[in-house]
C-alpha atoms as a PDB file:
ATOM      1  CA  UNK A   1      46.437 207.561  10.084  1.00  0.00           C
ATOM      2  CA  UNK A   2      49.384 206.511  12.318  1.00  0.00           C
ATOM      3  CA  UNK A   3      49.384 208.315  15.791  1.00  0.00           C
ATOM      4  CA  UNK A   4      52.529 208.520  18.496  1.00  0.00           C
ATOM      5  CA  UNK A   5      50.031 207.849  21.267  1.00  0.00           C
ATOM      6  CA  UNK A   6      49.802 204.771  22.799  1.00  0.00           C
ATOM      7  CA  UNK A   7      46.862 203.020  24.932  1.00  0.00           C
ATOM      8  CA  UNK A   8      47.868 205.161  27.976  1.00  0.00           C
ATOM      9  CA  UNK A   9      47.703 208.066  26.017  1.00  0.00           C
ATOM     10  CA  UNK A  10      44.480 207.733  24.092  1.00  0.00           C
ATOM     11  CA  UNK A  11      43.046 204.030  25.765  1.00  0.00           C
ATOM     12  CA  UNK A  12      40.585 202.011  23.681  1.00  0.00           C
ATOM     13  CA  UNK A  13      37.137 201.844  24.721  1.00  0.00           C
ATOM     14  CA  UNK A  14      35.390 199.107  26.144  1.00  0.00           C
ATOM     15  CA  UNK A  15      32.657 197.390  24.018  1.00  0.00           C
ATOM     16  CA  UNK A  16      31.174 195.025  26.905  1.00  0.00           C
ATOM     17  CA  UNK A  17      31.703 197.908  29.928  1.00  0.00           C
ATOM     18  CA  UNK A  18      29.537 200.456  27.530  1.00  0.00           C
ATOM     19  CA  UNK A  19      26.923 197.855  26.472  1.00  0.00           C
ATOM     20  CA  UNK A  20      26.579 196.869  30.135  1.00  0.00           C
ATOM     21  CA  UNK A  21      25.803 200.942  31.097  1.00  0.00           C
ATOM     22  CA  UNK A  22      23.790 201.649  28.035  1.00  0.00           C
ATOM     23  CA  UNK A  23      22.102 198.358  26.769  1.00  0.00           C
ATOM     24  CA  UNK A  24      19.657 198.673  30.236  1.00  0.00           C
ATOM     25  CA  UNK A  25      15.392 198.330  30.319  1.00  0.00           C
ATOM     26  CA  UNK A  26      14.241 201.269  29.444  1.00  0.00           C
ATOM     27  CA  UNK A  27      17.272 202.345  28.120  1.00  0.00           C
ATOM     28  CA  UNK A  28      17.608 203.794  24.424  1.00  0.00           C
ATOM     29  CA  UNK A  29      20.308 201.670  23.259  1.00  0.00           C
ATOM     30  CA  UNK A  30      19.031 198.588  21.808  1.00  0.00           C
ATOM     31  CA  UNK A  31      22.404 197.258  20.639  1.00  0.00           C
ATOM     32  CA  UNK A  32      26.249 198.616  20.278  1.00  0.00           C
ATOM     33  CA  UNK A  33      29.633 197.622  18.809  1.00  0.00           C
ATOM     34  CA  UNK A  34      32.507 199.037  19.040  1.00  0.00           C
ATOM     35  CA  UNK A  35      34.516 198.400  15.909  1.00  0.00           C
ATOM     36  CA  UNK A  36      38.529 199.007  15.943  1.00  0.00           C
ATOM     37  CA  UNK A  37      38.218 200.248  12.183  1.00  0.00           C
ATOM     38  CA  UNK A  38      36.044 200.780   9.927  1.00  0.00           C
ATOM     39  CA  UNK A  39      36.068 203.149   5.982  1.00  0.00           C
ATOM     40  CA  UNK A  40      32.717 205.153   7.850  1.00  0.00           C
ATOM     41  CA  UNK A  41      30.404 203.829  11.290  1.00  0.00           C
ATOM     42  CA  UNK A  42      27.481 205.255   8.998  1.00  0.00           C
ATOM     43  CA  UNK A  43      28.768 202.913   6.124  1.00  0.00           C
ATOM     44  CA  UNK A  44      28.969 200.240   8.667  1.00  0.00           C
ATOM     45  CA  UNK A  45      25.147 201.046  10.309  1.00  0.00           C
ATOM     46  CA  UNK A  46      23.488 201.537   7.203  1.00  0.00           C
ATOM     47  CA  UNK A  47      24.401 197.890   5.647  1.00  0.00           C
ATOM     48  CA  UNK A  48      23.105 196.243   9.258  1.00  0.00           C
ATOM     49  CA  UNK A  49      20.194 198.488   9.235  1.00  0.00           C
ATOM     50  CA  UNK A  50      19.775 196.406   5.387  1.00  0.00           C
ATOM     51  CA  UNK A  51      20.147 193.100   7.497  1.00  0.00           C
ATOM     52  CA  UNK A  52      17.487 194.082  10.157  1.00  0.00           C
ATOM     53  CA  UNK A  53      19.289 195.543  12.671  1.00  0.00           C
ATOM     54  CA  UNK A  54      16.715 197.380  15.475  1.00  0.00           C
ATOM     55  CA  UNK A  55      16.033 201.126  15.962  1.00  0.00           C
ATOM     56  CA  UNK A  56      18.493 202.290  18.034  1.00  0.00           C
ATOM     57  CA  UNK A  57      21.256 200.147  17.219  1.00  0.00           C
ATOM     58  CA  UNK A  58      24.955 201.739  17.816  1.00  0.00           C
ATOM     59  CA  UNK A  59      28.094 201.470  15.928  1.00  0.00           C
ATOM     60  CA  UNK A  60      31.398 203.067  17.434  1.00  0.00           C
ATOM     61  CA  UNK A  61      34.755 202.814  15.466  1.00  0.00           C
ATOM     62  CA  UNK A  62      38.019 203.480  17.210  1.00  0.00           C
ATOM     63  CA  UNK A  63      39.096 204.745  13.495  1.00  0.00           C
ATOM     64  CA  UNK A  64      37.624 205.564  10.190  1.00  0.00           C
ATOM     65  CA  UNK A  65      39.258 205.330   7.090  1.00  0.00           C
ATOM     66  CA  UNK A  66      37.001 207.319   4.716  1.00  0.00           C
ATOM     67  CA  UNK A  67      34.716 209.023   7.313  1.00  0.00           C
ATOM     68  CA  UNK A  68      32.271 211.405   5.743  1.00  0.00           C
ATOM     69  CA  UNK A  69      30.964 214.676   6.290  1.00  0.00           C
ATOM     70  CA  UNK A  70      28.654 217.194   4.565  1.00  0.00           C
ATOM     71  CA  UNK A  71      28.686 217.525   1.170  1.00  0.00           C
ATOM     72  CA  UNK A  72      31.154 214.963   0.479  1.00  0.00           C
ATOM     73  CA  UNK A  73      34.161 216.274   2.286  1.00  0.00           C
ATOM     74  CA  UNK A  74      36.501 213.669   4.308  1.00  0.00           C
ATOM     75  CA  UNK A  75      36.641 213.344   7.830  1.00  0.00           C
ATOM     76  CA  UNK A  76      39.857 211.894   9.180  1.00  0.00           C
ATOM     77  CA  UNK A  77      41.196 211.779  12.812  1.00  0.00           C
ATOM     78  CA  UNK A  78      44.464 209.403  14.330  1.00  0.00           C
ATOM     79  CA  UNK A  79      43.302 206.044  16.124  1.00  0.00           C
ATOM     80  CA  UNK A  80      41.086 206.822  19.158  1.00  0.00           C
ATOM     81  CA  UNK A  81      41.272 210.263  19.165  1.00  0.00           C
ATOM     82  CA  UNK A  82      37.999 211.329  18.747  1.00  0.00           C
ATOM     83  CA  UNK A  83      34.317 209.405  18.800  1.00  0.00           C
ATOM     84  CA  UNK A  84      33.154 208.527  15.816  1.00  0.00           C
ATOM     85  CA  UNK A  85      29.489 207.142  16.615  1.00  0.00           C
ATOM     86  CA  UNK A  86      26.490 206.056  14.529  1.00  0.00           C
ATOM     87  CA  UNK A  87      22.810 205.845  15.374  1.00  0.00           C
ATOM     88  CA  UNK A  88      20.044 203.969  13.901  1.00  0.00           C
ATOM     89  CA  UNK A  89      17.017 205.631  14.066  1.00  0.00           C
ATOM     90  CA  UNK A  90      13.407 204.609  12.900  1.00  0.00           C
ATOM     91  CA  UNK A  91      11.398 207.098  13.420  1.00  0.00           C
ATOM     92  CA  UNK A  92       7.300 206.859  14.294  1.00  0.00           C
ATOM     93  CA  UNK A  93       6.925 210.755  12.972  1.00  0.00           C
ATOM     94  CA  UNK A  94       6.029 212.366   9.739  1.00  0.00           C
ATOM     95  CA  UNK A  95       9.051 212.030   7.151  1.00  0.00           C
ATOM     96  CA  UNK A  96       9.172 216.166   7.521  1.00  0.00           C
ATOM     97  CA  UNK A  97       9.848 216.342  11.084  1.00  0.00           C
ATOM     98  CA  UNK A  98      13.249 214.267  10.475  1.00  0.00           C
ATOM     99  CA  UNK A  99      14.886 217.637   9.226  1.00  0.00           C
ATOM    100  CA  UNK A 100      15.400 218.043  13.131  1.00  0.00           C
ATOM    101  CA  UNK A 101      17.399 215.313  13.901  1.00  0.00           C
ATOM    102  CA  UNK A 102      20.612 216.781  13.207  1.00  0.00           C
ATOM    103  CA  UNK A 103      19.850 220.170  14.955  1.00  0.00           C
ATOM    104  CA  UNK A 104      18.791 216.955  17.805  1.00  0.00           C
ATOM    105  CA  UNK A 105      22.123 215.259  17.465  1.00  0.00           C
ATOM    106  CA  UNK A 106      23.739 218.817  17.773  1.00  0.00           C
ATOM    107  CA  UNK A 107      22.012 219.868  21.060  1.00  0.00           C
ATOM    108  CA  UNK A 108      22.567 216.220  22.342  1.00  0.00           C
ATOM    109  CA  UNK A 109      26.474 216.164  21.559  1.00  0.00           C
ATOM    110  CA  UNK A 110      26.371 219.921  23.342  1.00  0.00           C
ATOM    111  CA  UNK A 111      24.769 218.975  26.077  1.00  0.00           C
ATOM    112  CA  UNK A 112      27.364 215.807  26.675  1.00  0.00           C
ATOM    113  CA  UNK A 113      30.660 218.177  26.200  1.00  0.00           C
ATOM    114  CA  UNK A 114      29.577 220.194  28.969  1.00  0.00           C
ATOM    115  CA  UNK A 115      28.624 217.700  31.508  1.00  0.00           C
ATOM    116  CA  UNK A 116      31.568 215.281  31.123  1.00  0.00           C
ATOM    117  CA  UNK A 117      34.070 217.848  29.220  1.00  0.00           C
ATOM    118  CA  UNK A 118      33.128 220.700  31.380  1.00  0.00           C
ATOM    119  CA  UNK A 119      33.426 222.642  28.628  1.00  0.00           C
ATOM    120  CA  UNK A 120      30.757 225.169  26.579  1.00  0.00           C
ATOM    121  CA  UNK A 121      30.821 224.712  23.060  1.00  0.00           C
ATOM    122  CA  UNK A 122      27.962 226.012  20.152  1.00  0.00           C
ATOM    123  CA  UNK A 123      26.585 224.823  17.133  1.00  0.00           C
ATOM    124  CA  UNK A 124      26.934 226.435  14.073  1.00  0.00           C
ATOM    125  CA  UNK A 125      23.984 225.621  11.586  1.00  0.00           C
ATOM    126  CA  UNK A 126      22.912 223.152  10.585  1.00  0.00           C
ATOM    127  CA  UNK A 127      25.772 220.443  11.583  1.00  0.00           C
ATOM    128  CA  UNK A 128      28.887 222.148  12.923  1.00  0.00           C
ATOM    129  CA  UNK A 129      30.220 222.004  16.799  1.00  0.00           C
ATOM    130  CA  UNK A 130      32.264 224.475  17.342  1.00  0.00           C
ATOM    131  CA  UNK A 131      34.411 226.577  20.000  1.00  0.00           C
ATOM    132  CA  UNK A 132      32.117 228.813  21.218  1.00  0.00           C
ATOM    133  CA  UNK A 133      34.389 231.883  22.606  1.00  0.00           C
ATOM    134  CA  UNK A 134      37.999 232.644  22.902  1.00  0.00           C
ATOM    135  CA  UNK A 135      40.973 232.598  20.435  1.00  0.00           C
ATOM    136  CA  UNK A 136      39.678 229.485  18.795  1.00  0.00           C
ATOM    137  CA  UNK A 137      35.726 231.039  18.368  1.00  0.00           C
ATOM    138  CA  UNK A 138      34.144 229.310  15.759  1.00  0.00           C
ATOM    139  CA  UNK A 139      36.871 226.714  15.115  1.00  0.00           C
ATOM    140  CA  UNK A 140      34.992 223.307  14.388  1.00  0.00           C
ATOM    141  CA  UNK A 141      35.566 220.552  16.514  1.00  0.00           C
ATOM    142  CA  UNK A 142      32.914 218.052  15.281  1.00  0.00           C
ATOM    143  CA  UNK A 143      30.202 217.339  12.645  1.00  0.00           C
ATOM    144  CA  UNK A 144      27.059 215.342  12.125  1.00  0.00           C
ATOM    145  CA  UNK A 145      25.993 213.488   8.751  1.00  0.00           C
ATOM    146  CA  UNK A 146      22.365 211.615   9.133  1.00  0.00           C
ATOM    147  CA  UNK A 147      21.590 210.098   6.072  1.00  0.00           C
ATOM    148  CA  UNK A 148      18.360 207.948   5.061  1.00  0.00           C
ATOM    149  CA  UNK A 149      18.664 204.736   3.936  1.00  0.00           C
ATOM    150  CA  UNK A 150      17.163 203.840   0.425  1.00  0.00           C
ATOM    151  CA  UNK A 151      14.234 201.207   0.932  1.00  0.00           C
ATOM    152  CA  UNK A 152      13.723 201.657   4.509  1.00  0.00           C
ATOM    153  CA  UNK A 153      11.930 203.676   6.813  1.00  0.00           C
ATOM    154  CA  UNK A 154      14.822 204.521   8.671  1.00  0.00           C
ATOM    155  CA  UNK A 155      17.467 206.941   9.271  1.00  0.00           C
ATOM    156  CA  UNK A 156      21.531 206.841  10.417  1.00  0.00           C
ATOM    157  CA  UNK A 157      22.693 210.079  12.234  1.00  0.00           C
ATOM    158  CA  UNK A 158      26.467 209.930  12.814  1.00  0.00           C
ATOM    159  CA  UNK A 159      28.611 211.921  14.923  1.00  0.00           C
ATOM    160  CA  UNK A 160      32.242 212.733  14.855  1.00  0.00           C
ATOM    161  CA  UNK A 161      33.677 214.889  17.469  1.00  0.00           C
ATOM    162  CA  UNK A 162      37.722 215.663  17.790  1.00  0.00           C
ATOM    163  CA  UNK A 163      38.350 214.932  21.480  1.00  0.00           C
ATOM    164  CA  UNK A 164      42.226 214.925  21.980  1.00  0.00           C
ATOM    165  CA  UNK A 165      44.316 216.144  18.409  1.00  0.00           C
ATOM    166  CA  UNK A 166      47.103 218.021  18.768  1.00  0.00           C
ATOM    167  CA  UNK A 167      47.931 220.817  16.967  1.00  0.00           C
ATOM    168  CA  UNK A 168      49.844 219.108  14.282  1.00  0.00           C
ATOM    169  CA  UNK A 169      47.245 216.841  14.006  1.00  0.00           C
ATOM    170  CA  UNK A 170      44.409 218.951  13.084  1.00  0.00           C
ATOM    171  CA  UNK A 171      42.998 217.807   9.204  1.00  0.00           C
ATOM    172  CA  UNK A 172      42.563 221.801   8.692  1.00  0.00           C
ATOM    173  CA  UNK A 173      43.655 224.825  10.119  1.00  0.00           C
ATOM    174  CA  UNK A 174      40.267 225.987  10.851  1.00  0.00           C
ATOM    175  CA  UNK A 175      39.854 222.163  13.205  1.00  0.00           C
ATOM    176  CA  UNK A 176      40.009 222.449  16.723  1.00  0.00           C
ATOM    177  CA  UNK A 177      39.914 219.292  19.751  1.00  0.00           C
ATOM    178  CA  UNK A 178      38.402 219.471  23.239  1.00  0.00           C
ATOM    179  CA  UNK A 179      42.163 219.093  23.865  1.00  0.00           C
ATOM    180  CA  UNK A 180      42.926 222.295  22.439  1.00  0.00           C
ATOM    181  CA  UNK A 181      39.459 223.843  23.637  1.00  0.00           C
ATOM    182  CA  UNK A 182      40.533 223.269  27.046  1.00  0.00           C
ATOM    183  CA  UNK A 183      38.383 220.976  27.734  1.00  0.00           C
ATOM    184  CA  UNK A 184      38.537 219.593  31.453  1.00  0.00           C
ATOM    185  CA  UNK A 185      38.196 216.333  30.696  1.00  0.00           C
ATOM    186  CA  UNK A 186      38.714 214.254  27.517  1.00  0.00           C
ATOM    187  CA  UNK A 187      38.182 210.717  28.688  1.00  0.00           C
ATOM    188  CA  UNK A 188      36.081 209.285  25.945  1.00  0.00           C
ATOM    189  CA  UNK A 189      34.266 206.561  27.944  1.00  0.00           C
ATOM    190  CA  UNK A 190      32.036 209.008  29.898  1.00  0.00           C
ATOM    191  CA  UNK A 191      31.488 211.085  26.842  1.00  0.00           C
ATOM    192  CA  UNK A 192      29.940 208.592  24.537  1.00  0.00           C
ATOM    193  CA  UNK A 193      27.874 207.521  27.359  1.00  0.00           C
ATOM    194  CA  UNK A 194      26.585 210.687  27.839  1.00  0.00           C
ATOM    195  CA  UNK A 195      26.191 211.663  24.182  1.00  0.00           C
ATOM    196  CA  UNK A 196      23.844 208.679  24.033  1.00  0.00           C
ATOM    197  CA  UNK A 197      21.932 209.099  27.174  1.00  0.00           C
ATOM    198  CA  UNK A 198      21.497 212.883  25.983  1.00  0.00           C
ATOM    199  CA  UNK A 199      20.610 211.818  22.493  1.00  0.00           C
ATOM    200  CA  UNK A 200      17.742 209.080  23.734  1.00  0.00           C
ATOM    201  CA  UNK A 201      16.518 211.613  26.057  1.00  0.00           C
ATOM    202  CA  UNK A 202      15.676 214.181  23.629  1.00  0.00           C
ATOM    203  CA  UNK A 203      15.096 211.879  20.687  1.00  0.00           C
ATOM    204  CA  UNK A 204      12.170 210.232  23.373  1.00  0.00           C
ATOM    205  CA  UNK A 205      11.004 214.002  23.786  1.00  0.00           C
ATOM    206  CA  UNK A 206      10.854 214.292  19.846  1.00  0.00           C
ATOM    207  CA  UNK A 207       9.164 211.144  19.337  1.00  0.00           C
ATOM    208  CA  UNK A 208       6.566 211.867  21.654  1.00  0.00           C
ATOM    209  CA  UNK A 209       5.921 214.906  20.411  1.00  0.00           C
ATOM    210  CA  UNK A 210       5.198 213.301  17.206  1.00  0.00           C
ATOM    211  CA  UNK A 211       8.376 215.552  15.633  1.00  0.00           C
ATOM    212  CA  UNK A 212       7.224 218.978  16.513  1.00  0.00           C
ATOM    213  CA  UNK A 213      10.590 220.294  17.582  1.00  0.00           C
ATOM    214  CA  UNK A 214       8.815 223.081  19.674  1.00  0.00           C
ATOM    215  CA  UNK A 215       6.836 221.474  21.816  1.00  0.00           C
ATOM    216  CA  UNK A 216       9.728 219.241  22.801  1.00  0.00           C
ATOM    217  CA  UNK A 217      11.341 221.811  23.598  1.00  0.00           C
ATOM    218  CA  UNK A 218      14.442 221.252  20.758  1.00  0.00           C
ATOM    219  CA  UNK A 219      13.837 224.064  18.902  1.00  0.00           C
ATOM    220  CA  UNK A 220      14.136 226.672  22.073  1.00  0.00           C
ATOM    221  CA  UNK A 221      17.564 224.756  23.213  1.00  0.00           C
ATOM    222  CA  UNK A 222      19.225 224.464  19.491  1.00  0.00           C
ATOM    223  CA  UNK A 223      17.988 228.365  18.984  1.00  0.00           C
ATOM    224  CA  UNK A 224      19.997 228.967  22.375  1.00  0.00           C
ATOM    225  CA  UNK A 225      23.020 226.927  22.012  1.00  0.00           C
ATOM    226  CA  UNK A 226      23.238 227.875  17.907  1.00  0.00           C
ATOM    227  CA  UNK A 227      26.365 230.713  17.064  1.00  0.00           C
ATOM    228  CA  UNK A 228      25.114 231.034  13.663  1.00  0.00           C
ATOM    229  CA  UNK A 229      21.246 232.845  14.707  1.00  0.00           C
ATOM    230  CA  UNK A 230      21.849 236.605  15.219  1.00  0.00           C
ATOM    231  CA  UNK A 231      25.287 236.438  12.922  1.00  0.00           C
ATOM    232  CA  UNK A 232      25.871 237.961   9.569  1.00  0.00           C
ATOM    233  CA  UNK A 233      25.748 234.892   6.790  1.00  0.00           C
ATOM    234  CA  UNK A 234      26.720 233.661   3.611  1.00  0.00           C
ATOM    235  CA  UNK A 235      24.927 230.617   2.823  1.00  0.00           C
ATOM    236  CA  UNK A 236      26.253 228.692  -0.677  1.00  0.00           C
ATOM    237  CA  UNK A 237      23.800 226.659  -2.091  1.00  0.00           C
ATOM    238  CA  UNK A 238      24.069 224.338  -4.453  1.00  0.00           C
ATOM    239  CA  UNK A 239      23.222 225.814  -7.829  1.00  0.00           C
ATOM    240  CA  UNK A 240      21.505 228.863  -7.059  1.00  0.00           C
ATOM    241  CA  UNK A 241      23.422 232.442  -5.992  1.00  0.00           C
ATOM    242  CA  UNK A 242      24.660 232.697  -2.408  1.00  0.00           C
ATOM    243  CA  UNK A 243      22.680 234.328  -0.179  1.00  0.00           C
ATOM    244  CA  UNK A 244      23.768 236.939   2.638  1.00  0.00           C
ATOM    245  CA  UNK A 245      22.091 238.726   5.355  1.00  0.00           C
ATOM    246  CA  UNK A 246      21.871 238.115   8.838  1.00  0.00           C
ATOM    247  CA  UNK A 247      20.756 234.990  10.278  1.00  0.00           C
ATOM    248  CA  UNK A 248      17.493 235.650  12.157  1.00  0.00           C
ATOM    249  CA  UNK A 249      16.477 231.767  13.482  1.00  0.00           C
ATOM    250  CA  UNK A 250      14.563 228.871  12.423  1.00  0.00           C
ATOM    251  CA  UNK A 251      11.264 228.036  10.369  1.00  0.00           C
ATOM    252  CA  UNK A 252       9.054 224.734  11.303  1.00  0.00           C
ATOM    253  CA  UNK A 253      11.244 222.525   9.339  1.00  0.00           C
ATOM    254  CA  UNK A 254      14.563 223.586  10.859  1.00  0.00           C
ATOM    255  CA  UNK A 255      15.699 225.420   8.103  1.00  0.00           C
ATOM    256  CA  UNK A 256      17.758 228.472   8.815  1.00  0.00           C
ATOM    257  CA  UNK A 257      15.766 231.619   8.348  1.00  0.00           C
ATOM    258  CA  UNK A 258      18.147 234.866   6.617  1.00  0.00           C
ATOM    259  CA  UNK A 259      16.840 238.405   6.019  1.00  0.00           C
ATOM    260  CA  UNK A 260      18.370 240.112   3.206  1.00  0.00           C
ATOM    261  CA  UNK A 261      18.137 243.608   1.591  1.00  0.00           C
ATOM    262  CA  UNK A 262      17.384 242.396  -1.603  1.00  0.00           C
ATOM    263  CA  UNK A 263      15.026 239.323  -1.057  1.00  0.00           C
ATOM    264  CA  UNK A 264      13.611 240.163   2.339  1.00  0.00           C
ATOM    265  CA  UNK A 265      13.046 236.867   4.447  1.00  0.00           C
ATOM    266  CA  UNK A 266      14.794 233.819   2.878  1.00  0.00           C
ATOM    267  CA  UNK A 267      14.279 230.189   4.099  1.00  0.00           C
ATOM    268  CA  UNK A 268      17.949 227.668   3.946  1.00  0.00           C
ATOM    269  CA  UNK A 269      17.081 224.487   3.738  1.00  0.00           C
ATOM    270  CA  UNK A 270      20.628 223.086   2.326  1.00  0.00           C
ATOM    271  CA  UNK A 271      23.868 224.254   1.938  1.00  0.00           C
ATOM    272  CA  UNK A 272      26.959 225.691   3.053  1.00  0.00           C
ATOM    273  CA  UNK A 273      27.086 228.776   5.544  1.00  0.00           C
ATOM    274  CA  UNK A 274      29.494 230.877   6.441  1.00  0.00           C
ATOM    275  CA  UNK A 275      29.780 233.264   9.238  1.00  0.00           C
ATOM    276  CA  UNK A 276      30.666 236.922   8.044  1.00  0.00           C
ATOM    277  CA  UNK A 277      33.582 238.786   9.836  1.00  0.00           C
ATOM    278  CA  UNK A 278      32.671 243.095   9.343  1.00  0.00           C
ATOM    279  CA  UNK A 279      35.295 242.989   6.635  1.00  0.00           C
ATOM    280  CA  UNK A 280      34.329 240.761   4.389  1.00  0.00           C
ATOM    281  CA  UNK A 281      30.025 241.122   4.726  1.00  0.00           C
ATOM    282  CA  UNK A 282      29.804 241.608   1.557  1.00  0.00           C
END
């Protein structure tokens, strides 16, 4: 996608400056790039997670070209205006506890917006950052895909977050930027680095919890920074009848718990959810 903006505008970010800040002992990044284009940075992690490449390992692309979300839908975005960031992860837990680590990538990428953005935004379950009040409440302004890799005991979790779109530049209607958020800053440097720091931080308090999301502490701070818990939902799941009620909070694994008048207490694991205006509950 061609933007108007130039590096003034929308400046590129600097691979060496950001390793030198984040590549540190006892840092959590073991190794970063900083790619000018790429189809996906979870593409692009997964095949040098095939070679070897350590836990921890980075990949940031000033574009994507076939970036992916959820459920197969595209992501696009103009040339450095957004982050589009990858993370390897290995994880020394039980395979069961990784069902946190997007609601972990959420709370991290929240947590970054407001210190360097000065801006509150909210996660809608399971992978949505969105506006969290206003004229634009609800309006998404970034995603998360992780995504295990066949053959290896690892896992990518990517992150793509819509820093400064314009209107006209929006993929969807329902899209939003920090930008257009209001967002106090939108320098991108200081976000990725603290999107990483905030991600290693609670990732450490994960792992040494051994993945039990509430005694880290990540399931209290994604139940408090989540718009979708106390709304009226429609989750769509894949082959099986949607399910509405009102979204009550969380079960061990993450999954998003709904009560119903028809099936009482029902468990979401997967799928798409939708957050119910009073007109159209039903």
């Amino acid at each position: 996608m061609v933007s108007a903006y130039n590096d003034l505008d929308r400046p590129p970010l600097d691979e060496r400056s950001l390793q030198r800040a984040l590549m540190v002992p006892d840092g959590f990044v073991s190794a970063l790039r900083v790619l000018p284009t790429v189809e996906s940075t979870n593409t692009a992690l997964v095949a040098a997670a095939k070679d070897g490449a350590p836990h921890a390992s980075v990949v940031v692309a000033e574009e994507q070209t076939a970036g992916r979300g959820r459920l197969g839908r595209t992501w696009t975005a103009p040339p450095r205006s957004g982050l589009f960031v990858s993370i390897l992860l290995r994880p020394e837990v039980p395979l069961g506890a990784w069902t946190w680590l997007p609601l972990l990538a959420g709370v991290a990428a929240r947590e970054a917006v407001a210190r360097t953005a000065k801006l509150e935004i909210a996660l809608k379950w399971p992978n949505d950052l969105v506006v969290a009040e206003g004229e634009q409440q609800d309006r998404k302004l970034g995603g998360i895909l992780c995504e295990t890799i066949p053959g290896e005991d690892a896992i990518v979790a990517g992150i793509g977050l819509n820093v400064t779109l314009r209107e006209q530049e929006l993929p969807v209607p329902q899209a939003s930027s920090l930008a257009l958020a209001g967002a106090e800053s939108t320098d991108r440097d200081p976000l990725l680095r603290s999107l990483l720091r905030s991600f290693g931080t609670w990732y450490g308090r994960w792992s040494d919890a051994g993945g039990d999301a509430h005694a880290a502490g990540l399931a209290d701070a994604y139940r408090d920074a989540c718009a979708t818990i106390g709304r009226r939902v429609r989750a769509e799941l894949p082959g099986h009848d949607d399910v509405i009620g009102v979204a009550t909070g969380l079960d061990a694994a993450g999954a998003l718990l709904v009560t119903t008048s028809d099936q009482g207490e029902v468990a979401v694991g997967a799928g798409d959810v939708v957050h119910l205006r009073p007109e159209d509950a039903n």
